[in-house]
PDB file of N, CA and C in Angstrom:
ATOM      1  N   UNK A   1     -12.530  23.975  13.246  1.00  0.00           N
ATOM      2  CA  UNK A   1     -12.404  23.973  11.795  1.00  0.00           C
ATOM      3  C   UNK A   1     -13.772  23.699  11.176  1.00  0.00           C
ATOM      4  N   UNK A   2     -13.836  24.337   9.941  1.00  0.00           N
ATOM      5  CA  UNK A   2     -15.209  24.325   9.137  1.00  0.00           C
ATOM      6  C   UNK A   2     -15.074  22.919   8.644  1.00  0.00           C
ATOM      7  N   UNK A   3     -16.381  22.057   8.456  1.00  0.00           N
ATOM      8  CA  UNK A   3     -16.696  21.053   7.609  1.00  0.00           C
ATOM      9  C   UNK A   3     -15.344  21.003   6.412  1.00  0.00           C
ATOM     10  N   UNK A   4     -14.940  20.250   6.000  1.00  0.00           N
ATOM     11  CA  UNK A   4     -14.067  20.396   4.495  1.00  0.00           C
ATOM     12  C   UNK A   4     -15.190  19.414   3.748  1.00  0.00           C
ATOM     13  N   UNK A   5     -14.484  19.605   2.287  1.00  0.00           N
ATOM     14  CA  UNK A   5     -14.952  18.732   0.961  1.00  0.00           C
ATOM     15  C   UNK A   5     -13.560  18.298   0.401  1.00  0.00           C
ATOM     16  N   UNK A   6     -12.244  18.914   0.732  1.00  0.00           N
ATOM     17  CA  UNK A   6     -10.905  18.272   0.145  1.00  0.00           C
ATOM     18  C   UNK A   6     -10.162  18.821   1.088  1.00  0.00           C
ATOM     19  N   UNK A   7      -8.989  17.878   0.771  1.00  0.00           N
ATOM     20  CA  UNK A   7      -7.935  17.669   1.763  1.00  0.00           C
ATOM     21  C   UNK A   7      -6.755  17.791   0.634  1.00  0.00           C
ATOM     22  N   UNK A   8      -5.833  18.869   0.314  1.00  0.00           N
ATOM     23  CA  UNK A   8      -5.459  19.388  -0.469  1.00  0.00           C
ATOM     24  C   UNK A   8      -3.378  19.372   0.204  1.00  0.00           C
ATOM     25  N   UNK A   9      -2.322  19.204  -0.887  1.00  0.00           N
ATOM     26  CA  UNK A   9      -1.184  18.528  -0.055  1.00  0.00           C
ATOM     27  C   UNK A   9      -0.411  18.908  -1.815  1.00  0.00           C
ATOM     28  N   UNK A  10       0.377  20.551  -1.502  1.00  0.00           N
ATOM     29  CA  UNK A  10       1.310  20.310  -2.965  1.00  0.00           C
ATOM     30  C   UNK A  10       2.898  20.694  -2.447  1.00  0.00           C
ATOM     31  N   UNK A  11       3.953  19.597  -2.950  1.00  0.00           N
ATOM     32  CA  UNK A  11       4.855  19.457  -2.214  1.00  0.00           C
ATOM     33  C   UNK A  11       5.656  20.571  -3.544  1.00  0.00           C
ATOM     34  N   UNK A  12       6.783  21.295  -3.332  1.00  0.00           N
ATOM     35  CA  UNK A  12       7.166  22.483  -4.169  1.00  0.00           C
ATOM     36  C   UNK A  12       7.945  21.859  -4.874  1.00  0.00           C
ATOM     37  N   UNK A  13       8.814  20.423  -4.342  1.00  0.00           N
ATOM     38  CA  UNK A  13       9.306  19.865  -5.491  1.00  0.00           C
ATOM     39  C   UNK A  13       9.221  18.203  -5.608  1.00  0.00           C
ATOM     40  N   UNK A  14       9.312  17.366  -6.539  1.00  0.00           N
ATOM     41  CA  UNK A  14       8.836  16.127  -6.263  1.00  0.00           C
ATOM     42  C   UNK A  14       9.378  15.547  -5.865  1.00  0.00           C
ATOM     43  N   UNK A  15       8.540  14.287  -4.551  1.00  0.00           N
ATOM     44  CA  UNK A  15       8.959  13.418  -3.700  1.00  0.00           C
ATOM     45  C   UNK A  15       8.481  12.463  -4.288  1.00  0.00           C
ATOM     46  N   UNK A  16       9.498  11.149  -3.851  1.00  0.00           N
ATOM     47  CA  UNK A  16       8.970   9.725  -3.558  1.00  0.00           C
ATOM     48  C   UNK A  16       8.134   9.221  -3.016  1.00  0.00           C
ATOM     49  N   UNK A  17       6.970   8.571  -2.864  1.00  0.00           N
ATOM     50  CA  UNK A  17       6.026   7.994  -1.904  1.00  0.00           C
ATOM     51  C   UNK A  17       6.518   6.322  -1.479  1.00  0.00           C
ATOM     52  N   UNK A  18       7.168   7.156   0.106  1.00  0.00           N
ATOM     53  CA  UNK A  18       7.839   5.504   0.657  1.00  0.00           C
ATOM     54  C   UNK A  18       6.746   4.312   1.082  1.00  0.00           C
ATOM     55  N   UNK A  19       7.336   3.298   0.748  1.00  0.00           N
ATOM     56  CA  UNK A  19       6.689   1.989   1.230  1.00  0.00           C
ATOM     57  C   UNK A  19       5.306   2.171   2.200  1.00  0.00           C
ATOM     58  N   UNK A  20       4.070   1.982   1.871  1.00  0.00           N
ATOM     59  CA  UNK A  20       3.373   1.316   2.812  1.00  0.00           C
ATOM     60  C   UNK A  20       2.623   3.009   2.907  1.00  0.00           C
ATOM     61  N   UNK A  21       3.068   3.976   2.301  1.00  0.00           N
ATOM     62  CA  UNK A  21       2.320   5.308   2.162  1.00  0.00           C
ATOM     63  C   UNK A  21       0.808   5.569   1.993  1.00  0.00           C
ATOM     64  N   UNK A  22       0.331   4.527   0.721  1.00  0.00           N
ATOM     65  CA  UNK A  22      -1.065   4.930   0.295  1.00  0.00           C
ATOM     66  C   UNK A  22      -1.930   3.805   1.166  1.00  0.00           C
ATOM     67  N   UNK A  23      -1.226   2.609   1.731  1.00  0.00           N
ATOM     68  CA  UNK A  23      -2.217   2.037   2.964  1.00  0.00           C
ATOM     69  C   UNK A  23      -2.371   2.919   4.378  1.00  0.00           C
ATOM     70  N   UNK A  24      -1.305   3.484   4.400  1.00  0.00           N
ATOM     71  CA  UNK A  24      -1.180   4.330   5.709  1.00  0.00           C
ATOM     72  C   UNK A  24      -2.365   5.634   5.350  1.00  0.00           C
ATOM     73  N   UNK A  25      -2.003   6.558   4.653  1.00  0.00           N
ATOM     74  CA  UNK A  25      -3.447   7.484   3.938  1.00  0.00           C
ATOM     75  C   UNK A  25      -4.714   6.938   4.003  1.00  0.00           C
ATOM     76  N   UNK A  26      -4.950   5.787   3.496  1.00  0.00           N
ATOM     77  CA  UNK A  26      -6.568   5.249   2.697  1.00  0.00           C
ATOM     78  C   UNK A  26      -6.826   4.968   4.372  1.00  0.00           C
ATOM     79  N   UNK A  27      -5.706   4.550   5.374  1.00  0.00           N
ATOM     80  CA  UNK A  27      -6.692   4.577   6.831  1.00  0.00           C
ATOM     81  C   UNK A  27      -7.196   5.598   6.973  1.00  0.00           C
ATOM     82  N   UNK A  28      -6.039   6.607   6.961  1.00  0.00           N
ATOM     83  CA  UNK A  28      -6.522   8.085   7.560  1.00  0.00           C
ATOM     84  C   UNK A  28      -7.935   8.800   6.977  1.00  0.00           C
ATOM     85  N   UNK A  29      -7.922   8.084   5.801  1.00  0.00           N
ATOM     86  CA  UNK A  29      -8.709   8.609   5.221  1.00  0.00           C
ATOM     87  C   UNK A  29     -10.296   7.974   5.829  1.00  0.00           C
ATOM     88  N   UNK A  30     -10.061   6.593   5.963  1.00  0.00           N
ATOM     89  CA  UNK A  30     -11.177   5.795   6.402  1.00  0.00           C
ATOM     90  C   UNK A  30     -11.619   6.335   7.816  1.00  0.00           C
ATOM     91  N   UNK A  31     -10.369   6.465   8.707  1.00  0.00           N
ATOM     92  CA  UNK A  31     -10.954   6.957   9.281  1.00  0.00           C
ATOM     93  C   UNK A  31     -12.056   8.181   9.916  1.00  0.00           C
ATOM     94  N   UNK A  32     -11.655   8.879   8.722  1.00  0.00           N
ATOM     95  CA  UNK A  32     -12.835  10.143   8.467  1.00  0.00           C
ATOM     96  C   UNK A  32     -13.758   9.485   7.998  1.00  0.00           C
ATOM     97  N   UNK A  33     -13.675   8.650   7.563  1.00  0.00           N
ATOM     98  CA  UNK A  33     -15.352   7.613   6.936  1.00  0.00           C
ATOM     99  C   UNK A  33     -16.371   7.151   7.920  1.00  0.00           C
ATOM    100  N   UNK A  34     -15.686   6.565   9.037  1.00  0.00           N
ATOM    101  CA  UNK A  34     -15.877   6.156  10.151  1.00  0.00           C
ATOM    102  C   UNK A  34     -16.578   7.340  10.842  1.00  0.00           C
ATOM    103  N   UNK A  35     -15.600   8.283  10.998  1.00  0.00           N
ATOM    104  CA  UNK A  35     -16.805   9.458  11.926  1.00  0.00           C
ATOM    105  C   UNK A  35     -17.660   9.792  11.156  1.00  0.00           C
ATOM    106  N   UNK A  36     -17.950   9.657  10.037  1.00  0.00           N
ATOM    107  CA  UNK A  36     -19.253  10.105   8.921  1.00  0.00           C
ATOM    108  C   UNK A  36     -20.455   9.246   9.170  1.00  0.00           C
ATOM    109  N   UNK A  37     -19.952   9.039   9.198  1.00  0.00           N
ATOM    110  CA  UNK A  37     -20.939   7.243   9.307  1.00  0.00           C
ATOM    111  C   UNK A  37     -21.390   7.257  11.024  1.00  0.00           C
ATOM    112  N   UNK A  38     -20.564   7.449  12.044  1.00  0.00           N
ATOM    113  CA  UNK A  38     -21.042   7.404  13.138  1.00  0.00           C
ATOM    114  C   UNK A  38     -22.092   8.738  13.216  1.00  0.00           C
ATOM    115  N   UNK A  39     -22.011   9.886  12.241  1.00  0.00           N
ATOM    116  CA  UNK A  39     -22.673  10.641  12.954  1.00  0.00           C
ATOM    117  C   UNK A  39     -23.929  10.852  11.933  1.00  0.00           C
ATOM    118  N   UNK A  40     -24.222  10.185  10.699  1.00  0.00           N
ATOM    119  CA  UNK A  40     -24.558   9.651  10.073  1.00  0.00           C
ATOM    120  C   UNK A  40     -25.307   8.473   9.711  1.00  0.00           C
ATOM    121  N   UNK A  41     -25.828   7.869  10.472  1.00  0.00           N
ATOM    122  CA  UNK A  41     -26.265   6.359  10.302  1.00  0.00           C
ATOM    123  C   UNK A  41     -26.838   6.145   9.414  1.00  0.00           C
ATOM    124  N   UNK A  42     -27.373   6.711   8.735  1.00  0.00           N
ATOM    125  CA  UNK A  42     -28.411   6.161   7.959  1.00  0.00           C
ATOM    126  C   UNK A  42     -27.282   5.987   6.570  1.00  0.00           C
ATOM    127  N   UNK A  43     -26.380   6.523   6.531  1.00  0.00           N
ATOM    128  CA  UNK A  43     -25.615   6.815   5.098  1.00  0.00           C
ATOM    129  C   UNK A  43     -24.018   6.019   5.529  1.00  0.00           C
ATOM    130  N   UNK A  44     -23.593   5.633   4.445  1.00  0.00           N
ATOM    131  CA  UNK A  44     -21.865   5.379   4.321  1.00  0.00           C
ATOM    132  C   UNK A  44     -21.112   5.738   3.521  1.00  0.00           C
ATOM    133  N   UNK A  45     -19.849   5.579   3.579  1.00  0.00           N
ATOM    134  CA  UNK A  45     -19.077   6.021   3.274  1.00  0.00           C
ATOM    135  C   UNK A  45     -17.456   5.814   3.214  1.00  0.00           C
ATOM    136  N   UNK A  46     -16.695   5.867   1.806  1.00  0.00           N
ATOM    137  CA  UNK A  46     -15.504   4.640   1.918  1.00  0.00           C
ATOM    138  C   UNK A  46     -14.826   5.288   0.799  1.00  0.00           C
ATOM    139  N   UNK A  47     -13.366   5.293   1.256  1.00  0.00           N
ATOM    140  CA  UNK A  47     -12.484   5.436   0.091  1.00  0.00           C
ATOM    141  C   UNK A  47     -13.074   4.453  -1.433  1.00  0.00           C
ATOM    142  N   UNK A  48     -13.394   4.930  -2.714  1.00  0.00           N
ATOM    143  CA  UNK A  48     -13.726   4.300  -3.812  1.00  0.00           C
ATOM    144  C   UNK A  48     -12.969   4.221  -4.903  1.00  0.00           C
ATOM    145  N   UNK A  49     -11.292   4.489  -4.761  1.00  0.00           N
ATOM    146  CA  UNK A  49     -10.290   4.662  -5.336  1.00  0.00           C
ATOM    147  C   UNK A  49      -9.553   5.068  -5.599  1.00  0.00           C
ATOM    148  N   UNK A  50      -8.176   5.013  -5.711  1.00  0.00           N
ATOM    149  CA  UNK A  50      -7.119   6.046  -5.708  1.00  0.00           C
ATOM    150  C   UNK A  50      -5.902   5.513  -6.778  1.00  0.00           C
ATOM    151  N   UNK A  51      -5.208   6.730  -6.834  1.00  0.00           N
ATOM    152  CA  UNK A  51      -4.116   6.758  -7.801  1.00  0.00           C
ATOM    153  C   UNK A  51      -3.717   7.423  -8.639  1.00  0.00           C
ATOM    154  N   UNK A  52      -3.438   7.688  -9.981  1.00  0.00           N
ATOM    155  CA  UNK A  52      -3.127   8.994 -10.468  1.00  0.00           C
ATOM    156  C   UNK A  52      -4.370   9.597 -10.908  1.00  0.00           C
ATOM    157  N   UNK A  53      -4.167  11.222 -10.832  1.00  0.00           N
ATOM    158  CA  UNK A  53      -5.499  12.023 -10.901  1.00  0.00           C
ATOM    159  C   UNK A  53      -6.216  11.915 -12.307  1.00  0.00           C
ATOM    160  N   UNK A  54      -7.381  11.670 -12.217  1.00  0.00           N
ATOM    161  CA  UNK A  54      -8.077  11.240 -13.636  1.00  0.00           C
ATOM    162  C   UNK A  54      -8.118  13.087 -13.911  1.00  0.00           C
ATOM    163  N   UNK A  55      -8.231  13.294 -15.755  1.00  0.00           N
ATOM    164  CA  UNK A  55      -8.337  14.242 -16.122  1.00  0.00           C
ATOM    165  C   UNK A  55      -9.477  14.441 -16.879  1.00  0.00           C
ATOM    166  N   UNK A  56     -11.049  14.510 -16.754  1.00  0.00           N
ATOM    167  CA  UNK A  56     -12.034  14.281 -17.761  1.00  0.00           C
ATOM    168  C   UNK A  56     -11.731  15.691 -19.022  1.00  0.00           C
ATOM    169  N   UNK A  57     -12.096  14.889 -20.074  1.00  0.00           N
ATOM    170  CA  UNK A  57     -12.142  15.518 -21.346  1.00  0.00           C
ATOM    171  C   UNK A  57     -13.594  15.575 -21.940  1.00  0.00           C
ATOM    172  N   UNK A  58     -14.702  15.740 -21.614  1.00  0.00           N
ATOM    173  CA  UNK A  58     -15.757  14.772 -22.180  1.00  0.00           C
ATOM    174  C   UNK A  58     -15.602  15.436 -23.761  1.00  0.00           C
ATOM    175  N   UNK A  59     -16.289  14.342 -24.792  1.00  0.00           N
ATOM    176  CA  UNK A  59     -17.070  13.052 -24.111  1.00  0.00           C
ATOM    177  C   UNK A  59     -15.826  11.988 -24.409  1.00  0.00           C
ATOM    178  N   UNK A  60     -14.787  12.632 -24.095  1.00  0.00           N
ATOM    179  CA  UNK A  60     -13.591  11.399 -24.302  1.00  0.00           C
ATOM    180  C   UNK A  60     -13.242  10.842 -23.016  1.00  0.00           C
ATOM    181  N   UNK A  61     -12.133   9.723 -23.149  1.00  0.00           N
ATOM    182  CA  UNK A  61     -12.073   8.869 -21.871  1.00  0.00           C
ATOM    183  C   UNK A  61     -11.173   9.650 -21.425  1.00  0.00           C
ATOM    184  N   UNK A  62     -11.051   9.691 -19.907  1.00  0.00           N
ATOM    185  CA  UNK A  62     -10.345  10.495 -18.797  1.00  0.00           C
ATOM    186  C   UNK A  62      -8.524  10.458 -19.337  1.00  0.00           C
ATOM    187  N   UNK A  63      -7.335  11.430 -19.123  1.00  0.00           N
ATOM    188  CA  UNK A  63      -6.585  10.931 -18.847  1.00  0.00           C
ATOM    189  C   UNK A  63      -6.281  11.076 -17.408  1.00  0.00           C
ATOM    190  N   UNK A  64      -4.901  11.135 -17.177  1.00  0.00           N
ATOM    191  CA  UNK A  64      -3.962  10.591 -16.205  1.00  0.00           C
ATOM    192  C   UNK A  64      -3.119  11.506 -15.606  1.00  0.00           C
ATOM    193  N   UNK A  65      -3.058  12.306 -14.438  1.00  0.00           N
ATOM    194  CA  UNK A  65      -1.914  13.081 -13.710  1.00  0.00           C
ATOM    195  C   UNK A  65      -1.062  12.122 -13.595  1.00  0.00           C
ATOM    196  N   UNK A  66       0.079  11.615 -13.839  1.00  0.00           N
ATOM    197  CA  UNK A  66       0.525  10.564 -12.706  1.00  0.00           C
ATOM    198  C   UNK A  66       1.252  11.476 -12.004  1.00  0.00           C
ATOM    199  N   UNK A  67       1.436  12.836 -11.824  1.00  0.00           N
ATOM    200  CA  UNK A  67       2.537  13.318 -10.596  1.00  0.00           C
ATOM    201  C   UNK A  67       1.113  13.671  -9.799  1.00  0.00           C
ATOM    202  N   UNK A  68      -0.257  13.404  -9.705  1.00  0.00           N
ATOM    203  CA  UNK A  68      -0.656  14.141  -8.501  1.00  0.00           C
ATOM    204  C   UNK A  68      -1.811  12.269  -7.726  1.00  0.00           C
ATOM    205  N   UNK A  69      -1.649  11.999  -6.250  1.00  0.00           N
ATOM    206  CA  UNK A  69      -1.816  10.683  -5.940  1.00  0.00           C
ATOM    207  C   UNK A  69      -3.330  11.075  -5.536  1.00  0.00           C
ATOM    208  N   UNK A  70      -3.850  10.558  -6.527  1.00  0.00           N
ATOM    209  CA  UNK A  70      -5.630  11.527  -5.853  1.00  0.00           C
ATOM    210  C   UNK A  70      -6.581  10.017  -5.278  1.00  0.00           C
ATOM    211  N   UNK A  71      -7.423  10.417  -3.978  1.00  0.00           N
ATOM    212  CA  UNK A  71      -7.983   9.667  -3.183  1.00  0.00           C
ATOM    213  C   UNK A  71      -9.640   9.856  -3.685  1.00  0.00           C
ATOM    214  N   UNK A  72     -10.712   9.111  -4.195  1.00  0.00           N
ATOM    215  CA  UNK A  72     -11.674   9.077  -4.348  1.00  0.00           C
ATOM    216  C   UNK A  72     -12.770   8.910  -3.429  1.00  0.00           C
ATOM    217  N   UNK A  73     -13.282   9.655  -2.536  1.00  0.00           N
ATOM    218  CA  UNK A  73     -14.569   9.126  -1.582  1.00  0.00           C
ATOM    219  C   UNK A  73     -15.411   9.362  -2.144  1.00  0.00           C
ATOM    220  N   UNK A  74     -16.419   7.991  -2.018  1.00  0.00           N
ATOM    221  CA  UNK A  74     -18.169   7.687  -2.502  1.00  0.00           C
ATOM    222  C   UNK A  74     -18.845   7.464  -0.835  1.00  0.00           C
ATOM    223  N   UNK A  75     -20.192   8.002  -0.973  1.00  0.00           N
ATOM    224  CA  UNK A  75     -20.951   8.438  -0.208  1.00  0.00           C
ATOM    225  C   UNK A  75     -22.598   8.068  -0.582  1.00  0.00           C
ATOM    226  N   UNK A  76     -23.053   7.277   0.244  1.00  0.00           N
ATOM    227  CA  UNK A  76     -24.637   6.764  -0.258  1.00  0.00           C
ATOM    228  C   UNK A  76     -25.748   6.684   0.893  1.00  0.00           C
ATOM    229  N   UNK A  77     -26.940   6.342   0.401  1.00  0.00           N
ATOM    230  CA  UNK A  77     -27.452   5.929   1.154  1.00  0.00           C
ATOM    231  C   UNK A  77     -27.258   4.571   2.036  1.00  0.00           C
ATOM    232  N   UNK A  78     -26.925   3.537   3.188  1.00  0.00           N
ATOM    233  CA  UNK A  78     -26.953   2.801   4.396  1.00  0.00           C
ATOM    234  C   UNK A  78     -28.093   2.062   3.448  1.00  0.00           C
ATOM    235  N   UNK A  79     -28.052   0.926   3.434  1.00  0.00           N
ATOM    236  CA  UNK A  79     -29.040  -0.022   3.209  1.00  0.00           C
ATOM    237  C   UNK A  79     -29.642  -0.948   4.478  1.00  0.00           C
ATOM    238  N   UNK A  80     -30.258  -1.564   4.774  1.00  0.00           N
ATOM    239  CA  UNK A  80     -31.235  -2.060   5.626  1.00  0.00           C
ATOM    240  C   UNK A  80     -30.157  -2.775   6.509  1.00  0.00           C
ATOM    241  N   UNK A  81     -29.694  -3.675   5.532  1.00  0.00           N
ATOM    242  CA  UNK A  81     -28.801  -4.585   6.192  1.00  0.00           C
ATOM    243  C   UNK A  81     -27.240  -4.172   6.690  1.00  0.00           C
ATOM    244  N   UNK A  82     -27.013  -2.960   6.067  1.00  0.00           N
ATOM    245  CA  UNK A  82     -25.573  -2.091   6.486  1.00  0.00           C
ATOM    246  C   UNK A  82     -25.927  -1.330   8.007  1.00  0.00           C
ATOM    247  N   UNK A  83     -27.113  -0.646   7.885  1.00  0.00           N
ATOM    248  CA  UNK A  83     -27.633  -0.251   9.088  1.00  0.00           C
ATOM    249  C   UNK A  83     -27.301  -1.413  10.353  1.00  0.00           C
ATOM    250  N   UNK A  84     -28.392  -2.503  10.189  1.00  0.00           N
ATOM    251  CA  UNK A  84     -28.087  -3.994  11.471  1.00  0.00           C
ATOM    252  C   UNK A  84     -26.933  -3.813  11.581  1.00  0.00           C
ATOM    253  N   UNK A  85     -25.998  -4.528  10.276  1.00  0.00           N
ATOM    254  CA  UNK A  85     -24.769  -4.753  10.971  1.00  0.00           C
ATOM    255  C   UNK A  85     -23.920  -3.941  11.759  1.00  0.00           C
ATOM    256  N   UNK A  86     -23.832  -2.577  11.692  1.00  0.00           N
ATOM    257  CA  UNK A  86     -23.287  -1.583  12.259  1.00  0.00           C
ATOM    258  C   UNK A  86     -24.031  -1.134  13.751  1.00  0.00           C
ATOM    259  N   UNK A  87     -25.158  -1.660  13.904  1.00  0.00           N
ATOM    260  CA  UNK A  87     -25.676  -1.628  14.909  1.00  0.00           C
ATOM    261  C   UNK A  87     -24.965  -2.731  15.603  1.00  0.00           C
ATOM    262  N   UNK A  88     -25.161  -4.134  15.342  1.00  0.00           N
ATOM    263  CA  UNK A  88     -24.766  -5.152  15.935  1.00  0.00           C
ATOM    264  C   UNK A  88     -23.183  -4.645  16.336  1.00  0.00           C
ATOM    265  N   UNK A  89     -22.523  -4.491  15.212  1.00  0.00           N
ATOM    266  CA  UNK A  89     -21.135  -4.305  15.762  1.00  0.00           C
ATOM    267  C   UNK A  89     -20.746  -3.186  16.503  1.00  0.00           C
ATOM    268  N   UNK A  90     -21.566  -2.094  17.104  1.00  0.00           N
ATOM    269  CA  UNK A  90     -21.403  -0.844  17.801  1.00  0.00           C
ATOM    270  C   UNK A  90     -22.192  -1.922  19.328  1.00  0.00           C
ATOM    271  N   UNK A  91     -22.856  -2.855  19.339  1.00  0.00           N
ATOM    272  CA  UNK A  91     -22.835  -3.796  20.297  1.00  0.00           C
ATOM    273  C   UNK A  91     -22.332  -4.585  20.623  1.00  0.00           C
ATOM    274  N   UNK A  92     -21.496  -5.037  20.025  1.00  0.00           N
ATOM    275  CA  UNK A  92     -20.151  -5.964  20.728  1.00  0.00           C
ATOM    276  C   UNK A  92     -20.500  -7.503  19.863  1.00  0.00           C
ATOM    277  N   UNK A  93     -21.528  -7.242  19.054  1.00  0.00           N
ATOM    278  CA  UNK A  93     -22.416  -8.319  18.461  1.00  0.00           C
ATOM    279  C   UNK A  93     -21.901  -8.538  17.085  1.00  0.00           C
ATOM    280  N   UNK A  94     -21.146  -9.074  16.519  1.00  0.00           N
ATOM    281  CA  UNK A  94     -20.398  -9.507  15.359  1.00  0.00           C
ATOM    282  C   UNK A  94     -21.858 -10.050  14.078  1.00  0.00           C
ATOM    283  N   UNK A  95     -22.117  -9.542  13.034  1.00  0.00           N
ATOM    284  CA  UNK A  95     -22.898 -10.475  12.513  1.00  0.00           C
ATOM    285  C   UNK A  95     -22.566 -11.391  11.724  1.00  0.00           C
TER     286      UNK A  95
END
């Protein structure tokens, strides 16, 4: 499979989201963070928020999908000290 940029999910008619759903996702999701980052070092990367889909209007304030559950990933540069620690802890070395 090619690189993606979204991970895209439209159900034809509306469901419930059972118990314990959007912690179970934000792993799955992390866990794609995780291989970013491993192959990646210098940079990170982390779910930065979720919930109903913001709608920008500019220059007005965003509204609100609430039928669509949208996941936010932010992506940066690794700072000095994010670097160590991820070193240390890919060594068994807790900091």
């Amino acid at each position: 499979m090619n690189k993606i940029i979204k991970i895209e999910i439209e159900f034809q008619r509306p469901v419930d989201i059972p118990p314990g759903f959007e912690r179970a996702l934000d792993a799955l999701i992390g866990m794609i963070c995780k291989k970013y980052e491993a192959e990646n070092p210098k940079r990170v990367m982390w779910c930065a928020g979720n919930g109903s889909k913001p709608i920008w209007n500019e220059p007005n304030e965003p509204t609100f999908n609430d039928s669509v559950y949208h996941i936010e990933v932010a992506e940066r540069e690794a700072s000095e000290r994010e670097i160590k620690r991820r070193k240390d802890r890919t060594a068994g070395r807790e900091p």
